[in-house]
Protein backbone atom coordinates (compact mmCIF):
# COMPACT_ATOMS: atom_id res chain seq x y z
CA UNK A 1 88.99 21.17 -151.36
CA UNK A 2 89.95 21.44 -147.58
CA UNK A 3 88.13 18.47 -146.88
CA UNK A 4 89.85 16.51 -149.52
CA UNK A 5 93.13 17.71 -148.07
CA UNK A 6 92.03 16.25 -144.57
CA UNK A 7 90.24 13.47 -145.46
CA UNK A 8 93.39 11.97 -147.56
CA UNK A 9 95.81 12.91 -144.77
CA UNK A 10 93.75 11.81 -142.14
CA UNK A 11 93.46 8.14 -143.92
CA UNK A 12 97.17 8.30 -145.26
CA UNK A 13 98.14 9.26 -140.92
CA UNK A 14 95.53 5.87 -139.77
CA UNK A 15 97.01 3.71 -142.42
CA UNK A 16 100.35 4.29 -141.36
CA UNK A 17 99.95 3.78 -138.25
CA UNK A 18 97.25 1.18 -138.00
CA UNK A 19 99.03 -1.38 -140.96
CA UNK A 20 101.79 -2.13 -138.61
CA UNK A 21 99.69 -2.67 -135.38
CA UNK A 22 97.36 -4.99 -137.20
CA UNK A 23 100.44 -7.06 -138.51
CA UNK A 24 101.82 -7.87 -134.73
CA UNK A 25 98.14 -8.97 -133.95
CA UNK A 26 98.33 -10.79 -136.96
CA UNK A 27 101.79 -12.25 -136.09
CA UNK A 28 100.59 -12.94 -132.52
CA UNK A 29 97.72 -15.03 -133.46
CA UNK A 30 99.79 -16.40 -136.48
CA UNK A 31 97.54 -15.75 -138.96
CA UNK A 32 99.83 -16.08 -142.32
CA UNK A 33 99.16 -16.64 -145.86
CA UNK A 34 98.88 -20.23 -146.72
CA UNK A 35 99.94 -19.93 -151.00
CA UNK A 36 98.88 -22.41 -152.99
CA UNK A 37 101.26 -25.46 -154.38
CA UNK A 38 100.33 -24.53 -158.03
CA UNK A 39 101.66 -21.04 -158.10
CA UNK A 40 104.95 -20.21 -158.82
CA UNK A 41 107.39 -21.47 -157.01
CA UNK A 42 109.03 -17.97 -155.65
CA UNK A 43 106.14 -17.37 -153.82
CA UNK A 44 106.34 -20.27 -151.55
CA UNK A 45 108.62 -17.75 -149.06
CA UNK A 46 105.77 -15.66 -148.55
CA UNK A 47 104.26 -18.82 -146.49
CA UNK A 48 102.86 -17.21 -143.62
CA UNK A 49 103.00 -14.10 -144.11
CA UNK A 50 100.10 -11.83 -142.88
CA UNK A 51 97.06 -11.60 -144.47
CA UNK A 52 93.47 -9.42 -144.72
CA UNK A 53 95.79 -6.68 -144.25
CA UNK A 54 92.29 -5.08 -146.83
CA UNK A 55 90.75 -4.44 -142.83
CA UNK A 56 93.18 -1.98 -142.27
CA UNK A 57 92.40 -0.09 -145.54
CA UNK A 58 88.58 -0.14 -144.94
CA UNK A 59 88.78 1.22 -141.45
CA UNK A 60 90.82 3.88 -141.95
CA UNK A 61 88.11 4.66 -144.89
CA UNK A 62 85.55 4.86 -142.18
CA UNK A 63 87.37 6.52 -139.64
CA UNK A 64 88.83 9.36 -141.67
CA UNK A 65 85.55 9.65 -143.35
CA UNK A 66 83.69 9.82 -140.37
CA UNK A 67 86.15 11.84 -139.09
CA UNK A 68 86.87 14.51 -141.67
CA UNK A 69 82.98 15.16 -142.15
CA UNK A 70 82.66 16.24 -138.50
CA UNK A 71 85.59 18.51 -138.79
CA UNK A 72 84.12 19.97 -141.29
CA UNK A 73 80.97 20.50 -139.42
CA UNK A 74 82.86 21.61 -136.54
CA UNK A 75 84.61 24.22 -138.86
CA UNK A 76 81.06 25.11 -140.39
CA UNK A 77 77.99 23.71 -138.63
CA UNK A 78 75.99 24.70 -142.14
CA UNK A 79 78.22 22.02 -144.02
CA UNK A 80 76.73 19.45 -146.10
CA UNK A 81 77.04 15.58 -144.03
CA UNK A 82 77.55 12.62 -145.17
CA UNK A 83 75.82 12.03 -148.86
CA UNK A 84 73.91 9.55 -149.60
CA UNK A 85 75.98 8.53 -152.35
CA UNK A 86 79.03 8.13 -150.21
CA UNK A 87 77.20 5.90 -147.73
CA UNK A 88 75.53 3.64 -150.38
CA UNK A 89 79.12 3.28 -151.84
CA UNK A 90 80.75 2.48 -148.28
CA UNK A 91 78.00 -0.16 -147.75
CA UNK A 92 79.21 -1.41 -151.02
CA UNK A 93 82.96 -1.60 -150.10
CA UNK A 94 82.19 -3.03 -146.54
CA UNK A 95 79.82 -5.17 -147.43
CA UNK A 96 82.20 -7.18 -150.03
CA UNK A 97 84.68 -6.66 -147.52
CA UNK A 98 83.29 -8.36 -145.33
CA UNK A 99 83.06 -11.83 -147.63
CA UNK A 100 86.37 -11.53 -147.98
CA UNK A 101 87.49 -11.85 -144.45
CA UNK A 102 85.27 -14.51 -143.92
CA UNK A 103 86.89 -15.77 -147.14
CA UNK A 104 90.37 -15.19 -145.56
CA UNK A 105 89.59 -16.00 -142.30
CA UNK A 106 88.53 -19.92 -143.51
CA UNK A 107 91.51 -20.16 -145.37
CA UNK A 108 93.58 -19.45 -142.25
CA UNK A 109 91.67 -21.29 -139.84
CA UNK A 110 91.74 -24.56 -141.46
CA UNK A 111 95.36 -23.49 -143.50
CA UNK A 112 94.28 -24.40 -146.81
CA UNK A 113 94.04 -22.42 -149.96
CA UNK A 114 90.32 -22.25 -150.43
CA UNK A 115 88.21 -20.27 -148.15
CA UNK A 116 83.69 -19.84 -148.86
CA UNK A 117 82.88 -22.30 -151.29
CA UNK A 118 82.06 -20.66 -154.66
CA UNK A 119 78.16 -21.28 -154.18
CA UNK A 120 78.28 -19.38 -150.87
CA UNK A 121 80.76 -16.65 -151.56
CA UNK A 122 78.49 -16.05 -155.07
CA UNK A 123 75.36 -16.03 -152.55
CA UNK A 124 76.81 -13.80 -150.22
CA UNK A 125 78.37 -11.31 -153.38
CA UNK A 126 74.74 -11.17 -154.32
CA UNK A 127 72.98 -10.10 -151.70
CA UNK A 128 75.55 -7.11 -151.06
CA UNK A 129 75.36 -6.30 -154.91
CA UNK A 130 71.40 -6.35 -155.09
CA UNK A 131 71.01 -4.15 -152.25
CA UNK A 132 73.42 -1.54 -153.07
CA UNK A 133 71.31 -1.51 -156.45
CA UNK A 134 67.77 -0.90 -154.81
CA UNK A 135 69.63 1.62 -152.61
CA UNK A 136 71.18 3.52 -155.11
CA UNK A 137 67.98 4.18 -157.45
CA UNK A 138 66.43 5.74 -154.43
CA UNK A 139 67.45 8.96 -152.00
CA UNK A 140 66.92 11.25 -154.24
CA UNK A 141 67.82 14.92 -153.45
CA UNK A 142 65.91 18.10 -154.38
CA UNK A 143 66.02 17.88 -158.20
CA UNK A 144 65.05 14.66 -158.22
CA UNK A 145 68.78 13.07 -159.12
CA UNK A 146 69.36 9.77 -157.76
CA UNK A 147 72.91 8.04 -156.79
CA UNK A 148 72.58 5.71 -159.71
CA UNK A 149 70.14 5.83 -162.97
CA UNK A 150 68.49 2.72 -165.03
CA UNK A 151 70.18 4.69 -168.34
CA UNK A 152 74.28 2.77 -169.04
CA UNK A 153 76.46 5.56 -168.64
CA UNK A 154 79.97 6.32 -170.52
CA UNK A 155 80.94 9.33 -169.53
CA UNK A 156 77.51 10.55 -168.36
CA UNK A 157 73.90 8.79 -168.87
CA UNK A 158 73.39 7.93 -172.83
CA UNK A 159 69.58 8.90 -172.99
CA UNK A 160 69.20 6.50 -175.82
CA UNK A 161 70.34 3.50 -173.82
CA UNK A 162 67.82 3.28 -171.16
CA UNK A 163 67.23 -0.17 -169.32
CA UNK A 164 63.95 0.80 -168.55
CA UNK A 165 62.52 1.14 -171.90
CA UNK A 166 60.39 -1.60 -171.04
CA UNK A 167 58.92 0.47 -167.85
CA UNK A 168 60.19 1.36 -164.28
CA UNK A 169 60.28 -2.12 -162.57
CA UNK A 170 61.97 -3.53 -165.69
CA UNK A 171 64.57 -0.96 -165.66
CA UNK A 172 65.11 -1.91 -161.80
CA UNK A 173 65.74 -5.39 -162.26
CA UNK A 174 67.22 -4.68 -165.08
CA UNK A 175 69.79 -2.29 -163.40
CA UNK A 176 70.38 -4.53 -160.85
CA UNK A 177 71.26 -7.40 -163.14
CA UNK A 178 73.80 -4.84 -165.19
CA UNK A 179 74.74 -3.17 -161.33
CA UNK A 180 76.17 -6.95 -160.29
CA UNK A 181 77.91 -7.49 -163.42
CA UNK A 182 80.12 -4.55 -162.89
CA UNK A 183 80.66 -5.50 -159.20
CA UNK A 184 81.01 -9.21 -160.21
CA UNK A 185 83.40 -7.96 -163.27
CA UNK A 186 85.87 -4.93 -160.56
CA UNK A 187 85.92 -7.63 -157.46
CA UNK A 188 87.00 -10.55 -159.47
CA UNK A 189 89.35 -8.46 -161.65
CA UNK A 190 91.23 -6.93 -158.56
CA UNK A 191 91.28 -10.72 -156.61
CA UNK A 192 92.79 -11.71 -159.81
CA UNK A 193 95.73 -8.30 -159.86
CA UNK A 194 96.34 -9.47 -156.14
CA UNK A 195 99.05 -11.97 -156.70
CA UNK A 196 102.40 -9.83 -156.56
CA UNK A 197 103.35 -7.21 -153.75
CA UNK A 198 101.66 -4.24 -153.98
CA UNK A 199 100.61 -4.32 -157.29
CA UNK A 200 96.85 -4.62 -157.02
CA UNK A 201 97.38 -1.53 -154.34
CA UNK A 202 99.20 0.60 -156.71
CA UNK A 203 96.85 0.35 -159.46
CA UNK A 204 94.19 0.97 -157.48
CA UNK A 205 95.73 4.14 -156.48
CA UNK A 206 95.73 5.31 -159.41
CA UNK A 207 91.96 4.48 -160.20
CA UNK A 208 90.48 6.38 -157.26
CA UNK A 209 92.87 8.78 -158.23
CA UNK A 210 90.97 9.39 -161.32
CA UNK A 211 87.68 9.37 -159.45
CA UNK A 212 88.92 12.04 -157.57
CA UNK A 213 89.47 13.86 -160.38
CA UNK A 214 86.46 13.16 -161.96
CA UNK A 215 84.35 13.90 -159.10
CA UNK A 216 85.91 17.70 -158.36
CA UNK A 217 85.02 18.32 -162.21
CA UNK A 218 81.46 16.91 -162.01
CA UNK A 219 81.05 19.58 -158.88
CA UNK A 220 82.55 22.03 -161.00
CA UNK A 221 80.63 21.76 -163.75
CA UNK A 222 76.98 20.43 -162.35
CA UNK A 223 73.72 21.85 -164.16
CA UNK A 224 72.59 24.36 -162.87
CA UNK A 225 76.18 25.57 -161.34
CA UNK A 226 77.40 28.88 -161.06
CA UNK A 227 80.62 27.22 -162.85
CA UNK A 228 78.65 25.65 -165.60
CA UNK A 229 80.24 26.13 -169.02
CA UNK A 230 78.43 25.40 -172.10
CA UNK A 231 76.06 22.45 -172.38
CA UNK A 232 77.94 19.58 -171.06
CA UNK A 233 76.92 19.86 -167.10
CA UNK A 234 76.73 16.88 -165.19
CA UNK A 235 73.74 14.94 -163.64
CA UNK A 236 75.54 13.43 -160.62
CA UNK A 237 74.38 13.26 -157.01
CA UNK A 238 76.88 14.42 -154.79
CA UNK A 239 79.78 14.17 -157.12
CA UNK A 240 81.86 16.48 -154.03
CA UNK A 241 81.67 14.24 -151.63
CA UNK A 242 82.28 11.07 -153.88
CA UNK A 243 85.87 13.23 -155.05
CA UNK A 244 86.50 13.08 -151.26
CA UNK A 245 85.66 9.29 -150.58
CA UNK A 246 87.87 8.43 -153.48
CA UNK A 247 91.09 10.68 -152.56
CA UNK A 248 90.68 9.12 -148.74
CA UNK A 249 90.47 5.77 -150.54
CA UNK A 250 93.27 6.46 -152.52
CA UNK A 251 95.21 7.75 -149.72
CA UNK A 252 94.40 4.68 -147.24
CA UNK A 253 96.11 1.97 -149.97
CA UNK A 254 99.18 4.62 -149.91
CA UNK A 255 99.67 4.33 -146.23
CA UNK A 256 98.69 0.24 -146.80
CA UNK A 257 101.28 0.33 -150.08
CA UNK A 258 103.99 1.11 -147.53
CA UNK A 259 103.97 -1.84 -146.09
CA UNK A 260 102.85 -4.22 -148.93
CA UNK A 261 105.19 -3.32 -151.17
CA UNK A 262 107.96 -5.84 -151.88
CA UNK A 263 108.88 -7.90 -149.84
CA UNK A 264 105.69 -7.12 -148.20
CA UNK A 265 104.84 -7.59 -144.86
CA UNK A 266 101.44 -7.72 -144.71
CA UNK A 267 98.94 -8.49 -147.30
CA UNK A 268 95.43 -7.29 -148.73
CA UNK A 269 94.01 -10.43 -148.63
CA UNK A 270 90.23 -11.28 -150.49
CA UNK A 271 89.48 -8.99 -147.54
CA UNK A 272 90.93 -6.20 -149.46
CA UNK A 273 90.88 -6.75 -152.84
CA UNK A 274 86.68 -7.62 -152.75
CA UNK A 275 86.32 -4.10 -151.03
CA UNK A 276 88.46 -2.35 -153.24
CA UNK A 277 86.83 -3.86 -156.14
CA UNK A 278 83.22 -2.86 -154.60
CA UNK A 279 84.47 0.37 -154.00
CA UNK A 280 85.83 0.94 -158.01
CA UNK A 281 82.68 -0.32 -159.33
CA UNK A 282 80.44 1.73 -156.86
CA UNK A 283 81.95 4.74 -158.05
CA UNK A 284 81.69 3.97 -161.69
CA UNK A 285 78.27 3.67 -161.60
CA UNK A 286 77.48 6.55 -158.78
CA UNK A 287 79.38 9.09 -160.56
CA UNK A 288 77.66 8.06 -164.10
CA UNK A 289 81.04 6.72 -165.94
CA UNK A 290 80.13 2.81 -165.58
CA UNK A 291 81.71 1.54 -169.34
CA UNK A 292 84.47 4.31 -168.83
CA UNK A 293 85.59 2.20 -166.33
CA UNK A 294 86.31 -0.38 -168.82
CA UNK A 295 89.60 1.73 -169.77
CA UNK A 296 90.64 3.05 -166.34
CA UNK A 297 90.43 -0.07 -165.15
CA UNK A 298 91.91 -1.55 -168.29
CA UNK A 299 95.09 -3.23 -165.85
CA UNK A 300 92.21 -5.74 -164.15
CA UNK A 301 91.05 -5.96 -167.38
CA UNK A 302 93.51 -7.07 -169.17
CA UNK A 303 94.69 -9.65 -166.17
CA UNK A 304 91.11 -11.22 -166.29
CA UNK A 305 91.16 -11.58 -169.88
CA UNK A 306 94.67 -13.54 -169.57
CA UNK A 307 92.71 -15.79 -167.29
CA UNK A 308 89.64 -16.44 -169.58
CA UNK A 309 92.14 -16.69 -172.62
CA UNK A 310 93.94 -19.16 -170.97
CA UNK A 311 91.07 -21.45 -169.45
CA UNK A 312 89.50 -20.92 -172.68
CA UNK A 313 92.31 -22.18 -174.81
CA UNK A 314 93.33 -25.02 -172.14
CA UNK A 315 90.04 -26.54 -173.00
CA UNK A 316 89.47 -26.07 -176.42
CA UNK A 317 93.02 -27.80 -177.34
CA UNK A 318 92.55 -30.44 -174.82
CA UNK A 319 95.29 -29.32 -172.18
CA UNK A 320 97.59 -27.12 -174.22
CA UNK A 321 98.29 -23.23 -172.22
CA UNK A 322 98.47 -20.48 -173.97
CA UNK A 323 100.56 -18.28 -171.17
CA UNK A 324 103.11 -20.05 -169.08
CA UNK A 325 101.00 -19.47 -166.22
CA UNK A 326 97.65 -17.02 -165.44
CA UNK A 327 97.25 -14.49 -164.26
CA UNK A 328 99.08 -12.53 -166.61
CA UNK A 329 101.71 -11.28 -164.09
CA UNK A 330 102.69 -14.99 -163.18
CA UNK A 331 103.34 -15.88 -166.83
CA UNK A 332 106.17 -12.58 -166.92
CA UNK A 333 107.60 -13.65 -163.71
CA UNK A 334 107.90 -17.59 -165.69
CA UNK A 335 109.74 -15.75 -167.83
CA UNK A 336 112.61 -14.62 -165.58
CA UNK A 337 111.34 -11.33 -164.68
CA UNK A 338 111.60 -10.10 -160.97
CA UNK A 339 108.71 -9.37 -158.85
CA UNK A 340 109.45 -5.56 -158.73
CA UNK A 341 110.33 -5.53 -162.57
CA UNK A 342 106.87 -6.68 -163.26
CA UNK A 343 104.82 -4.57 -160.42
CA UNK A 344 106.57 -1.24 -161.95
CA UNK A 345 105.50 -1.96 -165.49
CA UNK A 346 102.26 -3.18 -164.89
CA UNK A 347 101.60 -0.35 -162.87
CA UNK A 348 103.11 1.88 -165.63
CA UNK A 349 100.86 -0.04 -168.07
CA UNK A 350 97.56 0.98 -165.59
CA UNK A 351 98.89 4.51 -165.64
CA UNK A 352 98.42 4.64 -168.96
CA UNK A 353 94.97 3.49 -169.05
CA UNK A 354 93.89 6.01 -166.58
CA UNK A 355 95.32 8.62 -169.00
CA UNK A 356 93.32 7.30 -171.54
CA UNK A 357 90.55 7.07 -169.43
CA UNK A 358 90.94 10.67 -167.92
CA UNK A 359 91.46 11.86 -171.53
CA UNK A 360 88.36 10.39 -172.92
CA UNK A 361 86.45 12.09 -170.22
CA UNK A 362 87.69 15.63 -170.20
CA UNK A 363 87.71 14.97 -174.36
CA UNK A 364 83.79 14.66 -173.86
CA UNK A 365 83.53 18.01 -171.91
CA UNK A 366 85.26 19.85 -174.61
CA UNK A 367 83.67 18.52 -177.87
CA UNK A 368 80.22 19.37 -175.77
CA UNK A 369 81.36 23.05 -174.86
């Protein structure tokens, strides 16, 4: 727990502090937001304002990471290092991260609204995804647990829903099919939340939030624990140190929330909202809770659903929309509500489905004890 404590400060302290540096490079170099024509037409005062603020969040991840783990081995040179889970998982975040500032970084260059053409950013997504899915079905530690399993998880693995029923290289490619589709599914539906100030940011404080949570019970009641109650222990690899990654990533988009909250002064970018969406779906499937996610993610959710519905229905009635404008925040703000109005409920509305979430996980424990 006293790493938690100093992990989360330490990436609250560099978030801080680092978000307002990186804007006066930003501002220096004036590299500003370039919004698009089509959006609504409120927005077009945030022209130039400064973007892949998401670099910030991602190296104060690494940094107070980094940092807090060699504290802790300072305190106690017999502490556990860096996990293999947490490192697959930060290859994840960086990794899509990273195609989002080259995303951003096009867009600003050549001031357009369109950065990586879809081919290449869907390449480049990919490649990231597929090898953080061969990494995490290997490393195992001494009792044989891996970061990630072939069996679709809910709240732990479902033993009767194994992808490789067909045999062990099925189940790998069949994994890292199913591992992309939940990247693919968290990236796109926290690109998509990105459109107001610090809403994506909020909600996605609340999700690693939850992780937190989620990990410090897994520790607490792993099989074979000294804390184990009843039969309904937990089969996660380093479930500690993913409960630490997740409050320091939870922590970082406070410190970054500060400053992109309305009227913000920096923001996330593709850079942050791909690496934030990486990061959610590496920890649904590392810590065994990949359909879960589903319902504490059920904010994105709902906003990519809005988008489908709409494209859906704008082609099937030959031009007719069903929302006044998608995402599903735009169409409320088409409606006369503020900017703030809308961020507050919406992240009231992914409050709630984090309770649920939460609920339906701890619910699980109990009916099992």
């Amino acid at each position: 727990m006293i790493a938690l404590l100093i992990g989360a400060g330490l990436a609250l302290l560099c978030a801080l502090v680092g978000t307002p540096l990186f804007i006066r490079l930003l501002v220096h170099r004036s590299y500003g937001q370039f919004i698009r024509d089509d959006g609504p037409t409120s927005h077009h005062t945030k022209r130039g304002t400064p973007t892949m603020g998401g670099a910030v969040v991602v190296c104060a991840v690494l940094l107070s990471y980094g940092l807090t783990h060699l504290i802790m081995w300072m305190m106690n040179p017999d502490s556990p290092g860096p996990s293999a889970s947490a490192l697959i998982l930060l290859f994840l975040m960086v990794g899509m991260g990273t195609v989002g500032f080259l995303d951003d970084f096009i867009k600003i260059s050549r001031q357009r609204s369109l950065g990586l053409d879809a081919k290449a950013k869907l390449i480049l997504q990919g490649a990231v995804g597929v090898i953080f899915a061969v990494l995490a079905l290997n490393f195992p530690d001494a009792d044989g647990v891996t970061p990630a399993s072939t069996k679709i998880s809910l709240v732990r693995d479902l033993p009767w829903l194994d992808l490789a029923f067909a045999g062990t290289i099925v189940g790998a490619i069949l994994f890292v099919v199913w591992s992309n589709l939940i990247v693919t599914a968290a990236t796109n539906g926290v690109n998509l939340t990105d459109g107001l100030d610090g809403l994506a940011a909020g909600a996605s404080i609340m999700v690693f939030g939850a992780y937190t949570l989620m990990g410090i019970w897994q520790s607490n009641q792993a099989c074979g624990s000294p804390r184990e109650a009843g039969s309904g222990c937990y089969s996660v690899r380093d479930p500690l140190d993913l409960a630490l990654l997740a409050a320091i990533m939870s922590a970082a988009l406070v410190g970054f929330l500060w400053w992109n909250t309305s009227p913000a002064k920096l923001f996330m970018g593709d850079t942050g909202s791909l690496a934030i969406g990486g990061a959610i779906a590496g920890f649904a499937i590392l810590s065994r809770t990949e359909l879960l996610l589903g319902i504490i993610g059920g904010l994105f959710v709902l906003i990519t659903l809005s988008v489908i519905i709409q494209v859906g229905y704008f082609k099937a009635t030959g031009g007719k929309r069903f929302f006044k404008m998608a995402p599903l925040q735009h169409h409320f703000e088409l409606k006369g509500w503020a900017e703030v109005t809308v961020v507050v409920r919406f992240w009231i509305l992914g409050g709630l489905f984090v309770a649920v979430g939460l609920g339906i996980f701890y619910a699980e424990w109990v009916v099992l004890l």
